[in-house]
C-alpha atoms as a PDB file:
ATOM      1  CA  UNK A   1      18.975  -0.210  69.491  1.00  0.00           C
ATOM      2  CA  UNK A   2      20.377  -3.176  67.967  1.00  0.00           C
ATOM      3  CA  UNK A   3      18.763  -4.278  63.979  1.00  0.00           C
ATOM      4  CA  UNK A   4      16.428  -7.842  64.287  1.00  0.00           C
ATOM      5  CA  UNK A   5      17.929 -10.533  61.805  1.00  0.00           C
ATOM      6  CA  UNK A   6      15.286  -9.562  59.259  1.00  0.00           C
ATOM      7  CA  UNK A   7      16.599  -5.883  59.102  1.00  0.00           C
ATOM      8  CA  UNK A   8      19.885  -6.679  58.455  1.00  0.00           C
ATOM      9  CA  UNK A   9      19.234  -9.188  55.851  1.00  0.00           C
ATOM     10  CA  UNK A  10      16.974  -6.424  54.240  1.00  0.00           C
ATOM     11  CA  UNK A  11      19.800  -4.311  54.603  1.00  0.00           C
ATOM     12  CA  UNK A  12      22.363  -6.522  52.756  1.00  0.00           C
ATOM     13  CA  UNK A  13      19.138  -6.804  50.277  1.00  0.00           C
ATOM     14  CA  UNK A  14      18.812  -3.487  49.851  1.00  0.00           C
ATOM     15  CA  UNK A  15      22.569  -2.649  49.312  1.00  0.00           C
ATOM     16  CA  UNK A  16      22.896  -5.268  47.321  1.00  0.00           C
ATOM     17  CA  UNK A  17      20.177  -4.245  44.777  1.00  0.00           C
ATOM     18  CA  UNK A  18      22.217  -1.014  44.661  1.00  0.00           C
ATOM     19  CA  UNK A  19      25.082  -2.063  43.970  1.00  0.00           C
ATOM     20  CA  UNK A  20      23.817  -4.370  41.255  1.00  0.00           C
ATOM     21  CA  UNK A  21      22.337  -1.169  39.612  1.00  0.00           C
ATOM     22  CA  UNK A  22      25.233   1.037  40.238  1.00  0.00           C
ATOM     23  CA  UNK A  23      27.594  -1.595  38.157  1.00  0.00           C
ATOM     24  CA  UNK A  24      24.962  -1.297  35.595  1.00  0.00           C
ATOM     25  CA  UNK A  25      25.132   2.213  35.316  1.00  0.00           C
ATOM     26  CA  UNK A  26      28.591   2.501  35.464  1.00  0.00           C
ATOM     27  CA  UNK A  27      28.955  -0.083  32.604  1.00  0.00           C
ATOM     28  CA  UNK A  28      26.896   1.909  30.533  1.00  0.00           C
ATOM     29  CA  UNK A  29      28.487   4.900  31.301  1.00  0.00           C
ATOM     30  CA  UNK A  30      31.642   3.890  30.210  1.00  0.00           C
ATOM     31  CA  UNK A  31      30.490   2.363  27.247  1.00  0.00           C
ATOM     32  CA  UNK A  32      29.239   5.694  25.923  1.00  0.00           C
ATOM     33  CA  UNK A  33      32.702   7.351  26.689  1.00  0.00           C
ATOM     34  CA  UNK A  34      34.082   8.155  23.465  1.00  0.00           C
ATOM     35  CA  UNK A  35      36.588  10.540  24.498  1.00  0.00           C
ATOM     36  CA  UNK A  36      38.016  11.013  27.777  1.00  0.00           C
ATOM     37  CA  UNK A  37      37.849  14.160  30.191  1.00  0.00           C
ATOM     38  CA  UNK A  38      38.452  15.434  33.124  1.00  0.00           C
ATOM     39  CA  UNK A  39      34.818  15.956  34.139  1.00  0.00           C
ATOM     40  CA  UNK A  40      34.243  12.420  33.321  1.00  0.00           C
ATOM     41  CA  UNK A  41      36.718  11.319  35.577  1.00  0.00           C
ATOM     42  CA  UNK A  42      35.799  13.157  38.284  1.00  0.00           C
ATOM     43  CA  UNK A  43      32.493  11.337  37.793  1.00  0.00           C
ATOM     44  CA  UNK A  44      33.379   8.302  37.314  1.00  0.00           C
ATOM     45  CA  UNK A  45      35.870   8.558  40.238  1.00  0.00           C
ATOM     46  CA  UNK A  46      32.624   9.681  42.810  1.00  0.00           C
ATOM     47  CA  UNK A  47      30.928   6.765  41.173  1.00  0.00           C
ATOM     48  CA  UNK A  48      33.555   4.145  42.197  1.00  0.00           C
ATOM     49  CA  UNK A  49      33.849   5.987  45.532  1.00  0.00           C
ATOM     50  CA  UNK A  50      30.362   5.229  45.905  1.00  0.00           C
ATOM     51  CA  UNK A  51      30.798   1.413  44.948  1.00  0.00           C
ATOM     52  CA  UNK A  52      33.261   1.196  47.546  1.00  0.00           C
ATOM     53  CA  UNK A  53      31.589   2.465  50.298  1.00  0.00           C
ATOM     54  CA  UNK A  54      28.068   0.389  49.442  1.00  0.00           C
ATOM     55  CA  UNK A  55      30.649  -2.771  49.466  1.00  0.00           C
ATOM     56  CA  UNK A  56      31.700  -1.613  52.657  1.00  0.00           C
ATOM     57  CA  UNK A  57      28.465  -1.590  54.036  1.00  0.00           C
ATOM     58  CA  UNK A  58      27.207  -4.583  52.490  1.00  0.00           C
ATOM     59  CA  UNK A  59      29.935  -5.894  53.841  1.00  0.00           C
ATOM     60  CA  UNK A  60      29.871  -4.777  57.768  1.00  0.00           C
ATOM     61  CA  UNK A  61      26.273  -5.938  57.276  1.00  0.00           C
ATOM     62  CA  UNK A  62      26.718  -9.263  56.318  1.00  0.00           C
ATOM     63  CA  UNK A  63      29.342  -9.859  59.465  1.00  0.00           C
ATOM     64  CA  UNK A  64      27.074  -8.008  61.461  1.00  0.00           C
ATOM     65  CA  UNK A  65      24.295 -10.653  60.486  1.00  0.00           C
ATOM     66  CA  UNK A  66      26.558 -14.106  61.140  1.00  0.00           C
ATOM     67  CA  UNK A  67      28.181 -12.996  63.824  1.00  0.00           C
ATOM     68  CA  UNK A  68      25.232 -11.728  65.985  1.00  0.00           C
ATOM     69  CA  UNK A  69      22.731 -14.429  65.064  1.00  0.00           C
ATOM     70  CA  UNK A  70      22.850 -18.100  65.671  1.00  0.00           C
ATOM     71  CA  UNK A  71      22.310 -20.211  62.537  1.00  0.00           C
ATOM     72  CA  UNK A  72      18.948 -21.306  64.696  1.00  0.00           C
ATOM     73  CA  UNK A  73      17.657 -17.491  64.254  1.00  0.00           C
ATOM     74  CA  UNK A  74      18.948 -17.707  60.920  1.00  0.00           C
ATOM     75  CA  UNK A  75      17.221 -20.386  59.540  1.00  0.00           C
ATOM     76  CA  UNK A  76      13.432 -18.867  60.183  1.00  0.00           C
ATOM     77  CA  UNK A  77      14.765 -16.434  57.194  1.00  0.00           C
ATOM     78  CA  UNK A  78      15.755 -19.078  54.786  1.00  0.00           C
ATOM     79  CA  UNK A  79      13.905 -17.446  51.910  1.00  0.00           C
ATOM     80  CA  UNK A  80      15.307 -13.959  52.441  1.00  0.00           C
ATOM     81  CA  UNK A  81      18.915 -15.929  52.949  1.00  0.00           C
ATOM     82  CA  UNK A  82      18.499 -17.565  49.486  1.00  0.00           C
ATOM     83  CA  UNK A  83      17.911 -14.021  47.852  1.00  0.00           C
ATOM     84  CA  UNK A  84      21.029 -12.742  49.700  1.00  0.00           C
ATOM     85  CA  UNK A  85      22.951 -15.770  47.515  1.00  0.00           C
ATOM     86  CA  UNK A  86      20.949 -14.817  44.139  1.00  0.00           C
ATOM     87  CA  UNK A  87      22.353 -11.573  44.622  1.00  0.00           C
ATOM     88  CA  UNK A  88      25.929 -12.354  45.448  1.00  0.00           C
ATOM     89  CA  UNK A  89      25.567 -14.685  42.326  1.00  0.00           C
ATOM     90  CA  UNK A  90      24.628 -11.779  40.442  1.00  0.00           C
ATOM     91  CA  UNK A  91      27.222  -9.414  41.806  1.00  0.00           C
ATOM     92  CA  UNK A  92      30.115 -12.081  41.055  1.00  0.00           C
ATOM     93  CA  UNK A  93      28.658 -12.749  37.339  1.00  0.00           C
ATOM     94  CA  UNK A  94      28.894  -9.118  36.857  1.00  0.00           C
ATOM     95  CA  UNK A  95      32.010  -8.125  38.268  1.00  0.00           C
ATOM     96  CA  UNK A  96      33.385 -11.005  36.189  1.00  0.00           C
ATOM     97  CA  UNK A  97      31.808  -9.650  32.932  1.00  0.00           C
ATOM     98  CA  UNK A  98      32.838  -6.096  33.556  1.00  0.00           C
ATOM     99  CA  UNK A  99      36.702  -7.746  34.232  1.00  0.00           C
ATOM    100  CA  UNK A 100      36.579  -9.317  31.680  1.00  0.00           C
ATOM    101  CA  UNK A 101      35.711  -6.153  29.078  1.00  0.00           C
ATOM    102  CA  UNK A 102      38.211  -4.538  30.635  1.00  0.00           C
ATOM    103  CA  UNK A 103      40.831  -6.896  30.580  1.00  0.00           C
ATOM    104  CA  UNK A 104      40.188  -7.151  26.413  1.00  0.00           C
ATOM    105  CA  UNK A 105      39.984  -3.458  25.907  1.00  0.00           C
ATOM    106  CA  UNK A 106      43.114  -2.942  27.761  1.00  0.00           C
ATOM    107  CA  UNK A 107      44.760  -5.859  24.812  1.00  0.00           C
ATOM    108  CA  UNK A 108      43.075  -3.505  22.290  1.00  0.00           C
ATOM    109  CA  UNK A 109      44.843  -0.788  23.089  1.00  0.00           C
ATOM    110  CA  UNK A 110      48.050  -1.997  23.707  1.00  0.00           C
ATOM    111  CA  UNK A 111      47.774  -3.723  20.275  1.00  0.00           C
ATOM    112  CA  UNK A 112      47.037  -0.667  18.607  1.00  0.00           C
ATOM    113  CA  UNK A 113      50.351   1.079  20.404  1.00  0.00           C
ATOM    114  CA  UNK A 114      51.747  -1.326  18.855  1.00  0.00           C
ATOM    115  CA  UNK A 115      50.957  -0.796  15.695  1.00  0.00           C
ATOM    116  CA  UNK A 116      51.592   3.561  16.515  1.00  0.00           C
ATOM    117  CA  UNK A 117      55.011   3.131  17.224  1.00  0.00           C
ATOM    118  CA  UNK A 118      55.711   0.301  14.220  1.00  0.00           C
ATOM    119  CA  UNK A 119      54.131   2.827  11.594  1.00  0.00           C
ATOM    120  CA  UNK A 120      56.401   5.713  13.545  1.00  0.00           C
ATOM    121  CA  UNK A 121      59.600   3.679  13.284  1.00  0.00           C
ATOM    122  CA  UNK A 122      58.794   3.813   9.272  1.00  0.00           C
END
């Protein structure tokens, strides 16, 4: 049986919305990592297995949506459309963020390598 337009855009919604909250979590999980493990990792490895697949699906979804739907049949969910973009908005501004934190902590520690091996060389 094939999805209605209005499935699939609560679908993309829906996956969406979990995405969105698995970033969050996985933000503040790593924020409270202190030390490092190997039981952490495995976690936090399942959790970015999980992020892939849900961007998988969110993605299928969303081609699954344009390509099976005129912009004609489209158009009647205009609202639910706009909340689609809100979301990807959201998603991009986060992903960005979390990049971005990354990106710095990775300077931090190379910095303080830096710094290791000078005070070793003395």
């Amino acid at each position: 049986m094939a999805l209605s337009a209005i499935e699939i855009i609560d679908n993309v919604i829906d996956v969406s919305e979990m995405l969105l909250k698995l970033l969050d979590a996985l933000n503040t999980e790593r924020e409270r990592q202190v030390a490092e493990s190997a039981e952490q990792d495995d976690k936090s490895s399942a959790n970015t297995t999980k992020l892939l697949k849900l961007m998988v699906i969110r993605e299928d979804k969303i081609h699954q949506l344009f390509e099976g739907f005129s912009s004609e049949e489209l158009q009647i969910h205009h609202t639910k459309l706009l909340a689609i973009s809100a979301l990807d908005n959201q998603l991009v501004e986060k992903v960005n963020r979390t990049q971005n934190s990354a990106k710095s902590k990775i300077l931090t520690l190379k910095k303080n390598r830096k710094a290791i091996n000078l005070y070793q060389k003395l």
